[in-house]
Protein backbone atom coordinates (compact mmCIF):
# COMPACT_ATOMS: atom_id res chain seq x y z
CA UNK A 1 -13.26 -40.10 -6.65
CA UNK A 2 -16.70 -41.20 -5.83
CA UNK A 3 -17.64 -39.89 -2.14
CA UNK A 4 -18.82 -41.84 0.70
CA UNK A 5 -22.13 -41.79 1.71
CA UNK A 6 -24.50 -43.35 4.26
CA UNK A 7 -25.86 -45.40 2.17
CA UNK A 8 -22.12 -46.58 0.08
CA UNK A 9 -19.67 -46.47 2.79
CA UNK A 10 -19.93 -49.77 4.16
CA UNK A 11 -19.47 -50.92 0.26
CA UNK A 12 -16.56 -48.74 0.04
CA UNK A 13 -14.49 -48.52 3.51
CA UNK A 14 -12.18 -51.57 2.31
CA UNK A 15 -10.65 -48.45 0.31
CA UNK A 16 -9.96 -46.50 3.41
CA UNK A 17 -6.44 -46.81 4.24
CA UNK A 18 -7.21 -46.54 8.31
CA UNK A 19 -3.47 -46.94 9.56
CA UNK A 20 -2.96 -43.66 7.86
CA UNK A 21 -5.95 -41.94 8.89
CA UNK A 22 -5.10 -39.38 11.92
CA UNK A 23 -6.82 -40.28 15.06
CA UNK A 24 -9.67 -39.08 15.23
CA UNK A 25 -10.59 -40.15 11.53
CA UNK A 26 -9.42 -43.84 12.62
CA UNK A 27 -12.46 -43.63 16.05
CA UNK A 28 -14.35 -42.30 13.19
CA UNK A 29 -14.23 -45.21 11.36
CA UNK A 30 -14.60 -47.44 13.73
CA UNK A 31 -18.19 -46.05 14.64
CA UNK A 32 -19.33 -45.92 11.09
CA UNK A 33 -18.71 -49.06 10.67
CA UNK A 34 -21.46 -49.73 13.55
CA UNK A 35 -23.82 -46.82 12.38
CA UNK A 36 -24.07 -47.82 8.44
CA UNK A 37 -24.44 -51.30 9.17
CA UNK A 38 -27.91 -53.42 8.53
CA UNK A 39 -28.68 -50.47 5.90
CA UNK A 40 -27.50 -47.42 8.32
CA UNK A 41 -30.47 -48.03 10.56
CA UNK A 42 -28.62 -46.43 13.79
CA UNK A 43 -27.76 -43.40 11.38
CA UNK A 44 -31.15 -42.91 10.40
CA UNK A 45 -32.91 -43.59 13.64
CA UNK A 46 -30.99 -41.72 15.90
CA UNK A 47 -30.57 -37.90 15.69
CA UNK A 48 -27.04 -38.15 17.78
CA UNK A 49 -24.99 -40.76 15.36
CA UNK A 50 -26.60 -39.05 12.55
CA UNK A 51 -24.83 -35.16 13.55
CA UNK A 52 -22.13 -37.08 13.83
CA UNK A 53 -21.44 -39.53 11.19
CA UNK A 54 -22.42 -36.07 9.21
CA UNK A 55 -19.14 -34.06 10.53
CA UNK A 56 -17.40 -37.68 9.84
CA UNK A 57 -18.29 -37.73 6.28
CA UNK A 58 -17.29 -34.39 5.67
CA UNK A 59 -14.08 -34.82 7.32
CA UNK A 60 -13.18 -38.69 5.56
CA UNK A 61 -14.21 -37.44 2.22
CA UNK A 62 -11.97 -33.81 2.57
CA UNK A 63 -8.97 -36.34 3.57
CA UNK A 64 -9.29 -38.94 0.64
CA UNK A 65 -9.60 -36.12 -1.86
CA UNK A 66 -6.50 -34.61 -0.51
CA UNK A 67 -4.82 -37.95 -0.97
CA UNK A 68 -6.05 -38.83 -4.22
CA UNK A 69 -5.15 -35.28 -5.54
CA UNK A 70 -1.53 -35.71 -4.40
CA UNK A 71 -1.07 -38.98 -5.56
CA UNK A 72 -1.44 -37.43 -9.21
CA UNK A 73 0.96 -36.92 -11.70
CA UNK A 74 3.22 -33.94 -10.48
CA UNK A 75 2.46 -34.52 -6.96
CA UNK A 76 4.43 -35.55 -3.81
CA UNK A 77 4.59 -38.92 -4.37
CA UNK A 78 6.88 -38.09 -7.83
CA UNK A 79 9.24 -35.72 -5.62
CA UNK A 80 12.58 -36.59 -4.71
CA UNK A 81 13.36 -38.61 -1.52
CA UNK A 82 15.19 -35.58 0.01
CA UNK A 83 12.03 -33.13 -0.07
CA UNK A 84 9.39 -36.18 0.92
CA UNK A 85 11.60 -36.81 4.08
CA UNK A 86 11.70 -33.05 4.99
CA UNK A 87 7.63 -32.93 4.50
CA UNK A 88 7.60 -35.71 6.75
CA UNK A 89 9.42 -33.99 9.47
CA UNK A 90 6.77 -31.93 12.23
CA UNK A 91 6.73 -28.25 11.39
CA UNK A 92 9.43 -28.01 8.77
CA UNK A 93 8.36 -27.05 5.51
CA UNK A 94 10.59 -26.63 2.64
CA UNK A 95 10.21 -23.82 -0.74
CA UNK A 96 11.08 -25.35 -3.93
CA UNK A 97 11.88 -21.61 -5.09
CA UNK A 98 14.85 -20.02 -5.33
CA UNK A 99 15.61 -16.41 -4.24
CA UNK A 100 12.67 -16.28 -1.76
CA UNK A 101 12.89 -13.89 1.26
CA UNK A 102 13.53 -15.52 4.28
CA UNK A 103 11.34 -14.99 6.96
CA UNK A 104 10.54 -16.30 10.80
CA UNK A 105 6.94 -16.95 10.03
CA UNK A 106 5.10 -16.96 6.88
CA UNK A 107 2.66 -13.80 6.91
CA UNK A 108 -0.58 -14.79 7.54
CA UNK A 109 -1.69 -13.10 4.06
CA UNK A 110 0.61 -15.04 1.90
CA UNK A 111 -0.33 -18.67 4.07
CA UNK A 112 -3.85 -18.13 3.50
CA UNK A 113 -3.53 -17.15 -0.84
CA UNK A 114 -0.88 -20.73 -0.67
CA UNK A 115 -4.10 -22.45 0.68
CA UNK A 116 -6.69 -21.21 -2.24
CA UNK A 117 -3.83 -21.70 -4.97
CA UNK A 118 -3.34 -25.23 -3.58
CA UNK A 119 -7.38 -25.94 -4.37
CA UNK A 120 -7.10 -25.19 -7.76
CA UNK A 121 -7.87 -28.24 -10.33
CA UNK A 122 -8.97 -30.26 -7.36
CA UNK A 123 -12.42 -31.48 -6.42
CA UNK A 124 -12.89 -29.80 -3.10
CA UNK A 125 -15.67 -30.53 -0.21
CA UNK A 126 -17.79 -27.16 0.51
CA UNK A 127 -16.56 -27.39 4.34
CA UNK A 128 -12.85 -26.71 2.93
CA UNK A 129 -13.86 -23.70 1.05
CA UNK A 130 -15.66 -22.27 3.80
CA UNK A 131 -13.25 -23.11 6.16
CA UNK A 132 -10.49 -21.15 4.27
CA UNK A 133 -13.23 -18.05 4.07
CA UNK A 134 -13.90 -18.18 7.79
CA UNK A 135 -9.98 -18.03 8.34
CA UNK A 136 -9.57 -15.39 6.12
CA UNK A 137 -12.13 -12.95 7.59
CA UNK A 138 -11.07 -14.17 10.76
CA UNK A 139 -7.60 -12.92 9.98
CA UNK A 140 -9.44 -9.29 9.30
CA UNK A 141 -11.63 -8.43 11.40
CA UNK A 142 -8.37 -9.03 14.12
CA UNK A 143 -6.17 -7.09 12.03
CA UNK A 144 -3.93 -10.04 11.46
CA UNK A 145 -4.69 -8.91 7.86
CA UNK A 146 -4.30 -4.90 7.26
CA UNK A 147 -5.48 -2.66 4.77
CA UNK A 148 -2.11 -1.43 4.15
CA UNK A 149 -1.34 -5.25 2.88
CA UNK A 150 0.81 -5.26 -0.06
CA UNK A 151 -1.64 -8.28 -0.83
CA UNK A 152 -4.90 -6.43 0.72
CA UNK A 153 -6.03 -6.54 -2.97
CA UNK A 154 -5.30 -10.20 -3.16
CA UNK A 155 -7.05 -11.23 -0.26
CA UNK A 156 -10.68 -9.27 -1.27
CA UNK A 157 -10.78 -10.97 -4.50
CA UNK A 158 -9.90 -14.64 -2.88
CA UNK A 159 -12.39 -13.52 -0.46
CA UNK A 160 -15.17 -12.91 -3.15
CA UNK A 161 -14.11 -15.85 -5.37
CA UNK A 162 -14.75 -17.47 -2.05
CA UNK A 163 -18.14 -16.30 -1.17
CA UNK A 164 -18.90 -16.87 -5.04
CA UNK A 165 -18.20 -20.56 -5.11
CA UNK A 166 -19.91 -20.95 -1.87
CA UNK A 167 -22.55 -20.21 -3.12
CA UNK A 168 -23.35 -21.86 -6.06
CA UNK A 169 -22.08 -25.35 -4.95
CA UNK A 170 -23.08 -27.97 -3.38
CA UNK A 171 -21.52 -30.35 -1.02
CA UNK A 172 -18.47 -30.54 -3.26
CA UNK A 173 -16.76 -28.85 -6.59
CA UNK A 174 -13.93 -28.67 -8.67
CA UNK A 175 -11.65 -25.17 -7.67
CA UNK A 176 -10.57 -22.90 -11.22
CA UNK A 177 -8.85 -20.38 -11.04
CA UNK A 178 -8.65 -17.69 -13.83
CA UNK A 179 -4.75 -18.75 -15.13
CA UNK A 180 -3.42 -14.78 -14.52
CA UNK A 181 -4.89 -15.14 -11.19
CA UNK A 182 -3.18 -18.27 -10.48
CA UNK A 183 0.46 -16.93 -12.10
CA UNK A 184 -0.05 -14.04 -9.20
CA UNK A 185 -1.08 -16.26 -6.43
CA UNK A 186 1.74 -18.37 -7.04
CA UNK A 187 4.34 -15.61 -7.27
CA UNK A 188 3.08 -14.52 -3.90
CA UNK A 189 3.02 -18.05 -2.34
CA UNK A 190 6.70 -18.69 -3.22
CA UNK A 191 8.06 -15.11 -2.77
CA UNK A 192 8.53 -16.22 1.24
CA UNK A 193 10.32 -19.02 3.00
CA UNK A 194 10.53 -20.04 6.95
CA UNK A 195 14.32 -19.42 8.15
CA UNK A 196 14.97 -23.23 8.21
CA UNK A 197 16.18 -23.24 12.04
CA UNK A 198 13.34 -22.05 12.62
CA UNK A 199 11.40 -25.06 10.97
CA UNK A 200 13.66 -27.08 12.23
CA UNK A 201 13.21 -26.06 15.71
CA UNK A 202 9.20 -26.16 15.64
CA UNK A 203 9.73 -29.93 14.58
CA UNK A 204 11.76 -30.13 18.11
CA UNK A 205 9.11 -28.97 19.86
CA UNK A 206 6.62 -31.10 18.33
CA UNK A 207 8.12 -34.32 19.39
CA UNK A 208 9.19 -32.80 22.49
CA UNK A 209 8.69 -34.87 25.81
CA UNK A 210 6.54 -37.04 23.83
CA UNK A 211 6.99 -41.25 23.15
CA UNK A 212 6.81 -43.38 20.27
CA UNK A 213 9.14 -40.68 18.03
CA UNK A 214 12.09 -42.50 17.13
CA UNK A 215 11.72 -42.52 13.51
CA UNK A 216 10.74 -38.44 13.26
CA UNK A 217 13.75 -38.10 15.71
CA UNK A 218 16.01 -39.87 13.24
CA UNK A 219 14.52 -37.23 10.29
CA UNK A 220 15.10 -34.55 11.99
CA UNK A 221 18.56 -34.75 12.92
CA UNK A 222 18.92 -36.28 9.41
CA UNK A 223 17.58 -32.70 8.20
CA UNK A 224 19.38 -30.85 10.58
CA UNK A 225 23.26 -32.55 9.69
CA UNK A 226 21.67 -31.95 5.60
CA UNK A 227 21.43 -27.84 6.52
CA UNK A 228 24.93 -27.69 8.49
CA UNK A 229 26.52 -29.45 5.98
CA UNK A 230 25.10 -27.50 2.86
CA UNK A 231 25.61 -24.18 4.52
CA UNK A 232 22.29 -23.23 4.67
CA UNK A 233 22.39 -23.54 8.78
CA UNK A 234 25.78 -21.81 9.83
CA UNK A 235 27.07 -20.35 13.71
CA UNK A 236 25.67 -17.09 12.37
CA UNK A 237 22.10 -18.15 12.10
CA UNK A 238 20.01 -16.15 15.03
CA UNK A 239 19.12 -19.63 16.27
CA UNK A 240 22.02 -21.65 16.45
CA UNK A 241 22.47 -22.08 19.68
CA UNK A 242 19.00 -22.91 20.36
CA UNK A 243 19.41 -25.49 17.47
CA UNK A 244 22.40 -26.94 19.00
CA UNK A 245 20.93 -27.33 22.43
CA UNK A 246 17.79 -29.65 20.76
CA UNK A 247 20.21 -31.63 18.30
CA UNK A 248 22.20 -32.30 21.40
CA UNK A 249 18.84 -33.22 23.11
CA UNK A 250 17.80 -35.48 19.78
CA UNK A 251 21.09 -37.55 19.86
CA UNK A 252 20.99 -38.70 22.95
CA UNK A 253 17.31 -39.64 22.93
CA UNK A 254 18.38 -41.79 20.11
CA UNK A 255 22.25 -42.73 21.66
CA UNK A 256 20.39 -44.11 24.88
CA UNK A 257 16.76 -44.72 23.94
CA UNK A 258 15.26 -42.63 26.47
CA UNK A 259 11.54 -42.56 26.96
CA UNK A 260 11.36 -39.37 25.36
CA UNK A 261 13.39 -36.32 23.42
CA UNK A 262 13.85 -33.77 26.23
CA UNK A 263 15.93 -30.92 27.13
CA UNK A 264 16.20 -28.60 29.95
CA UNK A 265 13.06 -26.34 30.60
CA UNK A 266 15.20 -23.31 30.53
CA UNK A 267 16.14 -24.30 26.93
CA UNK A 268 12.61 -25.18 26.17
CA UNK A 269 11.23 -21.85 27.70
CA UNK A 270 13.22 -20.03 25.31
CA UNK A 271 12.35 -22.04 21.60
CA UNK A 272 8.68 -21.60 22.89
CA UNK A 273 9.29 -17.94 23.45
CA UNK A 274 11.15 -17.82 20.13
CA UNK A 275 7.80 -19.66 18.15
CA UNK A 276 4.72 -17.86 19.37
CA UNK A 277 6.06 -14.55 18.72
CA UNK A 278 5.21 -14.31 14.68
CA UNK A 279 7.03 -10.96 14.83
CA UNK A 280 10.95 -10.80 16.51
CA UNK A 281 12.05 -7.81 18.61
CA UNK A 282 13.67 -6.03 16.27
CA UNK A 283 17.77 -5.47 16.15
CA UNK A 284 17.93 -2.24 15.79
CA UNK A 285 15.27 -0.71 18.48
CA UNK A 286 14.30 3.14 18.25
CA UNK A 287 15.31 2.97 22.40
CA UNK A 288 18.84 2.02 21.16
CA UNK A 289 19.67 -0.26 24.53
CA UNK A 290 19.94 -4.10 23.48
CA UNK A 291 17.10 -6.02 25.00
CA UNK A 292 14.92 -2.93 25.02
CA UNK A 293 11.47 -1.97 22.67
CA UNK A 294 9.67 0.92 22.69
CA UNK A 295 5.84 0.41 23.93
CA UNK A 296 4.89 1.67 19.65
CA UNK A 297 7.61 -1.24 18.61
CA UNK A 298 5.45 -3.42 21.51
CA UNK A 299 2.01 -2.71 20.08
CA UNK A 300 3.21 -3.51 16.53
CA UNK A 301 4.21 -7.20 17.35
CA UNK A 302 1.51 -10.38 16.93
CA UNK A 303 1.43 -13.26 18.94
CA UNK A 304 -0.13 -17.00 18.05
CA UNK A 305 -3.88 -17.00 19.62
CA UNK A 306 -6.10 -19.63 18.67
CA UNK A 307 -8.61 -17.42 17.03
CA UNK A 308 -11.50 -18.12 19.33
CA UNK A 309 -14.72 -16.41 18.83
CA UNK A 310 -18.25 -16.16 19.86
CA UNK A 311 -19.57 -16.22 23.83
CA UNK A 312 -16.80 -18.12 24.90
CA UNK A 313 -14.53 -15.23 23.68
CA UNK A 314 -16.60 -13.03 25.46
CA UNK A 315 -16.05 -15.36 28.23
CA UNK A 316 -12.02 -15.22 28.56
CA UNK A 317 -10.51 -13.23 25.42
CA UNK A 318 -8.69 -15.15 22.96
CA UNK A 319 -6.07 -17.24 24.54
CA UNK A 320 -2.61 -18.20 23.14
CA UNK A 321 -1.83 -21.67 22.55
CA UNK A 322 -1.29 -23.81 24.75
CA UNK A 323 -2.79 -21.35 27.80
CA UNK A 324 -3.96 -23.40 30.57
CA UNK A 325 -7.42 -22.50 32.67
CA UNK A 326 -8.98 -23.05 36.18
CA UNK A 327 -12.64 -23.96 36.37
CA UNK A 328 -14.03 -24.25 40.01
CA UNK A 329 -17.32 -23.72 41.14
CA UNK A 330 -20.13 -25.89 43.98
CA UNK A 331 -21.61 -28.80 42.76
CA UNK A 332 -24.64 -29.25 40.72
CA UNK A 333 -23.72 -25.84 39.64
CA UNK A 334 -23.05 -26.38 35.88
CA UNK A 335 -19.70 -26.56 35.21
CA UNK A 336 -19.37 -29.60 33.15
CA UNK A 337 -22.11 -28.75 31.70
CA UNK A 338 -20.44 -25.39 30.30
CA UNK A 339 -17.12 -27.20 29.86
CA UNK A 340 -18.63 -29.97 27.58
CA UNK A 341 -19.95 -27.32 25.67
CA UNK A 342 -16.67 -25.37 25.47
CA UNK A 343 -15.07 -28.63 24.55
CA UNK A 344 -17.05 -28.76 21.28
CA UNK A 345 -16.75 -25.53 20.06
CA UNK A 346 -13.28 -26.54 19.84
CA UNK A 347 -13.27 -29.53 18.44
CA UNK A 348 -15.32 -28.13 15.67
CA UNK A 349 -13.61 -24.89 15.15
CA UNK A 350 -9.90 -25.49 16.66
CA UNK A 351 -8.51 -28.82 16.45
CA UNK A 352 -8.68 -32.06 18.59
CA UNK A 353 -10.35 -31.97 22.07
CA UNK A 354 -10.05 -34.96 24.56
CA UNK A 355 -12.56 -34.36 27.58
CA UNK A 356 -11.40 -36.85 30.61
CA UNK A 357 -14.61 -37.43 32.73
CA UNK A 358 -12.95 -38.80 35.42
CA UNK A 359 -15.83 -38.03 38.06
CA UNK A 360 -18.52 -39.21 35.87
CA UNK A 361 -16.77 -42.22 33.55
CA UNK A 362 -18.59 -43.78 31.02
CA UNK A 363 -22.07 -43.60 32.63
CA UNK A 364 -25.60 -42.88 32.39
CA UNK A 365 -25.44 -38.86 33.44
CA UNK A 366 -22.46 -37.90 30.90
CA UNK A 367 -24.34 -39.72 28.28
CA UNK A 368 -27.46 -37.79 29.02
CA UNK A 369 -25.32 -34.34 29.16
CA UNK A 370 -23.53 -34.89 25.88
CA UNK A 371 -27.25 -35.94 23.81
CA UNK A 372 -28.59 -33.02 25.87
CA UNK A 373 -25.94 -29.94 24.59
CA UNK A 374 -25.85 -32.41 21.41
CA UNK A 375 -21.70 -32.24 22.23
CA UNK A 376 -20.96 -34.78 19.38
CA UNK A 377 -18.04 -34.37 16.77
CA UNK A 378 -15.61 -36.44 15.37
CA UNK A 379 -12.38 -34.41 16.91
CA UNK A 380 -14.11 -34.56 20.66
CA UNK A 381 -12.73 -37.58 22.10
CA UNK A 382 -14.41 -38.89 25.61
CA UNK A 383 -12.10 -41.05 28.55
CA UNK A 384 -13.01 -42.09 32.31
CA UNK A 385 -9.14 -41.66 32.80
CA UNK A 386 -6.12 -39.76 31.85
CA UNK A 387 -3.68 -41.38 29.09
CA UNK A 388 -0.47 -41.42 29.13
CA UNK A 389 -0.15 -40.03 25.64
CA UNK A 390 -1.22 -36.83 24.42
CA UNK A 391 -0.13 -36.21 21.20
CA UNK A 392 -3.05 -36.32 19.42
CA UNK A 393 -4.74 -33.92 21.40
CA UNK A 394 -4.60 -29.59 20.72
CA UNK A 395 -7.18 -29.17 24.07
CA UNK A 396 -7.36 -31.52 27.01
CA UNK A 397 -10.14 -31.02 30.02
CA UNK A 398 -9.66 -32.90 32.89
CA UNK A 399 -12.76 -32.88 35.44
CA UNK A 400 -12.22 -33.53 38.17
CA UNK A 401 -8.61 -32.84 39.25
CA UNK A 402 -9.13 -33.99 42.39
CA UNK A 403 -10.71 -37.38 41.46
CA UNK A 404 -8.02 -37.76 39.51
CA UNK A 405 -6.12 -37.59 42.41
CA UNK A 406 -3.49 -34.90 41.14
CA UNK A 407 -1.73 -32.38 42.87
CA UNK A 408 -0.12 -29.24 41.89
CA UNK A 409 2.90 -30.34 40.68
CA UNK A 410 1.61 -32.99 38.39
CA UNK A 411 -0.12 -30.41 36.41
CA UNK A 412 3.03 -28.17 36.29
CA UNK A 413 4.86 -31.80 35.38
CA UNK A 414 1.93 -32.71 32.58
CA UNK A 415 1.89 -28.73 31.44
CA UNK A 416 6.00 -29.24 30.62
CA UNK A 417 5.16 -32.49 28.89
CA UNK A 418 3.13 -30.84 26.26
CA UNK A 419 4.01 -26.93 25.93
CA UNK A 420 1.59 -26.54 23.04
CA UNK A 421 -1.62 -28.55 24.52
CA UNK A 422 -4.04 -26.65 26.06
CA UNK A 423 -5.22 -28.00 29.67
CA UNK A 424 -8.38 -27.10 31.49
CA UNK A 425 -8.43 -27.99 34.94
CA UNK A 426 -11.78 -28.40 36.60
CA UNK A 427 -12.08 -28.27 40.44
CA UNK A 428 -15.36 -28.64 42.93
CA UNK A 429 -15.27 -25.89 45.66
CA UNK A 430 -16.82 -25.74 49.50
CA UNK A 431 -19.48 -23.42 50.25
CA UNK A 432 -16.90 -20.83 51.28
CA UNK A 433 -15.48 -20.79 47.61
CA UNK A 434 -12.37 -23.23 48.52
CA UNK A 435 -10.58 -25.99 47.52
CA UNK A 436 -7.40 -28.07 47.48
CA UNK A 437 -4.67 -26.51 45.95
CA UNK A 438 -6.42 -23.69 44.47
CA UNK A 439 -4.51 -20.50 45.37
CA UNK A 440 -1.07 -21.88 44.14
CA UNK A 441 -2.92 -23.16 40.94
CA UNK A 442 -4.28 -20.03 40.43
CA UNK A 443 -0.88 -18.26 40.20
CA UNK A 444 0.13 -20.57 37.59
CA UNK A 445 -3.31 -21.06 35.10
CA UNK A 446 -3.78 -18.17 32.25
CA UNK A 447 -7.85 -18.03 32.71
CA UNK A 448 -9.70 -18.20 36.01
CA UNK A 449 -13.29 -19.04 35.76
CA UNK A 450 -15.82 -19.98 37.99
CA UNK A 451 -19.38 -21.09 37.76
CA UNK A 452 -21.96 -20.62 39.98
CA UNK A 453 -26.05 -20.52 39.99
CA UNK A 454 -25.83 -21.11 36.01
CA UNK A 455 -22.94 -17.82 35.85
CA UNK A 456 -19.52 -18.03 34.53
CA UNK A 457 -17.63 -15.67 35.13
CA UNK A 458 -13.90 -15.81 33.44
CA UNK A 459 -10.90 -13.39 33.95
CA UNK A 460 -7.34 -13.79 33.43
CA UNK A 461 -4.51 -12.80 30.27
CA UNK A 462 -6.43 -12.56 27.71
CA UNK A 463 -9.52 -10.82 29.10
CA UNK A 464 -12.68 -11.39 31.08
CA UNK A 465 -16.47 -11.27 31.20
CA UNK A 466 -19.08 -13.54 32.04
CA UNK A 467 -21.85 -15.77 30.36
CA UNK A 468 -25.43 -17.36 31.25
CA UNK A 469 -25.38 -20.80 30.94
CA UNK A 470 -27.96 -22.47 28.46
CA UNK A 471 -28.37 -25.18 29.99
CA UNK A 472 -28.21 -24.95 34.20
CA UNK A 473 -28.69 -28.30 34.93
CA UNK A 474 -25.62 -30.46 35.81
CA UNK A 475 -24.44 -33.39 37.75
């Protein structure tokens, strides 16, 4: 497939198929269409559009090669209806091997050599392969990846077949891999499966509280009748119960056409508790009392973090998903500024980022701040007010809570609405360091920072320091 460029997309975007583009990709669109018209003047003339119809072109051509790769012979669409409908269901994933061990998360070694073997025979954009290698060292240097890996030997030779083809490519090129390679990759990839209540259960959650899901309601309880019924989901599973209580939740969303799949928070408390640990308490502890770990058993568990890095790391640690945070400070003392810019780095390195700029809206200073820190990316999405509807959204930053007019218990309401979004909750202070509602906010936030004369200073779960702000000036 040919890729789009500045100068071909207007040419070529009646081939976009923009009902199935996620979100972001669709806004994406939508400004190209303005920035490579009349000969992409705006996307030559202005350094802004052109950064970001840049990250858009990476990311639109990386999702049509995907597509047109699996719409080959052998792919997806030539599957059977079953497996399609259990791809289509949020978080369940389903092994077409036999005889695989059956785990409650994939190891992060084994994900990561599925996602090179996937690339190979396929025409793949540069950003993809060095977005795999920055996972993969990522996974390293935290010791999410060990030495004493039974696929440590794996992993450095992906790694340098990586940093090889890298390299000596340009913006895009065809993956090969050496056919023994492959054999061994692919034995690997298959040799684990997800328990499938646990799949099961993280497609729950992902619809959870949220509108608009009928149809991946439906699929899932579909899917979850198909694994009773077969045996493959029986009262001895680990997670029945759980399982039970969202099924129960699922057919009476359905029954009386609530607004929404929910279930008690309780319930919900514990499948969250049950998904972000990647490694279960074991059965058998060396303390020998049910319920109880010792602190070596403790230290040898992993939790889900969202793998952030650089100063803001420094800043606050690296959080879990969906952590929430507190941002106060006087002002004119530079926390949106700081916050814009915190908002990017996610968007470009974590996932989809809407920044509600309730106190400025869609005016004259935000537009100035944004060019200024140059916080433009296709995944950073920009409101004067805050939707109804967050699904699309990994990281939400709401400044200011109180022009929103919120009070403490609508952010514990909006927190249980989306377990796995991320919320940052901006705040101005007095001179004296106060402000409405901030105490009893402060017991329930992960991360505490405030920002004053061009400091922030962050502490909370995950860790704290503080930064100098690049930029000091701020409205």
């Amino acid at each position: 497939m040919k890729m789009f460029t500045a100068n071909n997309y207007i040419e070529k975007s009646c081939l976009i198929p923009v009902s199935k583009l996620p979100d972001p990709l669709q806004k994406g669109h939508a400004l190209a269409l303005k920035a490579f018209d009349s000969k992409a003047l705006a996307y030559k003339s202005n350094e802004i559009v052109r950064a970001s119809m840049d990250h858009y072109l990476l990311a639109i051509n990386e999702f049509m090669t995907t597509r047109e790769s699996m719409r080959q012979p052998g792919s997806s669409k030539n599957q059977s209806s079953q497996t399609k409908a259990n791809r289509e269901i949020p978080g369940y994933h389903r092994s077409s091997t036999r005889g695989a061990g059956i785990v409650e998360r994939i190891p992060e070694e084994i994900r990561l050599i599925r996602r090179y073997a996937a690339m190979h025979g396929k025409v793949i954009p540069k950003m993809a392969v060095m977005r795999l290698l920055t996972s993969m060292q990522k996974a390293m240097l935290e010791k999410r990846i060990r030495k004493t890996s039974p696929y440590a030997q794996e992993i450095l030779q992906i790694q340098d077949q990586l940093i090889s083809c890298a390299n000596r490519m340009g913006k895009q090129a065809e993956i090969n891999i050496v056919s023994k390679q492959l054999l061994k990759y692919n034995e690997i990839a298959s040799s684990k499966r997800i328990r499938e209540s646990i799949a099961l259960l993280k497609g729950f959650v992902s619809i959870h509280g949220r509108v608009g899901v009928e149809k991946k309601a439906d699929r899932l309880v579909t899917a979850m009748e198909r694994m009773v019924k077969s045996g493959k989901i029986n009262k001895s599973d680990p997670y029945a119960s759980r399982l039970n209580e969202a099924y129960k939740a699922l057919k009476i969303y359905l029954r009386d056409k609530k607004a929404s799949p929910e279930i008690k928070q309780g319930e919900l408390n514990g499948i969250n508790g049950l998904l972000r640990n990647n490694t279960q308490v074991p059965n058998q502890s060396k303390s020998g009392v049910p319920g109880v770990i010792s602190s070596e058993e403790l230290l040898n568990m992993d939790f889900e973090t969202i793998g952030l890095t650089g100063r803001f790391k420094e800043l606050i640690g690296d959080p879990s998903i969906g952590f929430t945070a507190m941002v106060f400070g006087q002002p004119k003392s530079g926390k949106s500024t700081i916050m814009l810019e915190f908002a990017h780095h996610l968007a470009v390195h974590h996932g989809s980022v809407l920044y509600a700029a309730i106190e400025e809206g869609y005016g004259y200073t935000l537009k100035e701040k944004v060019s200024r820190i140059r916080a433009v990316h296709p995944s950073l999405s920009i409101a004067e007010k805050l939707p109804k509807d967050l699904n699309h959204f990994d990281f939400v930053f709401i400044d200011s809570v109180s022009r929103a007019g919120m009070e403490l218990e609508d952010l514990i309401k909006l927190k249980k609405r989306n377990p796995r979004t991320s919320f940052v909750y901006i705040f101005h202070s007095t001179k004296d360091g106060k402000f409405r509602g901030g105490n009893e906010l402060a017991h329930e936030v992960d991360v505490i920072i405030e920002v004053e004369y061009g400091l922030a200073k962050g502490k909370g779960r995950f860790g704290q320091g503080e930064i100098a702000l690049k930029l000091t000036q701020d409205a």
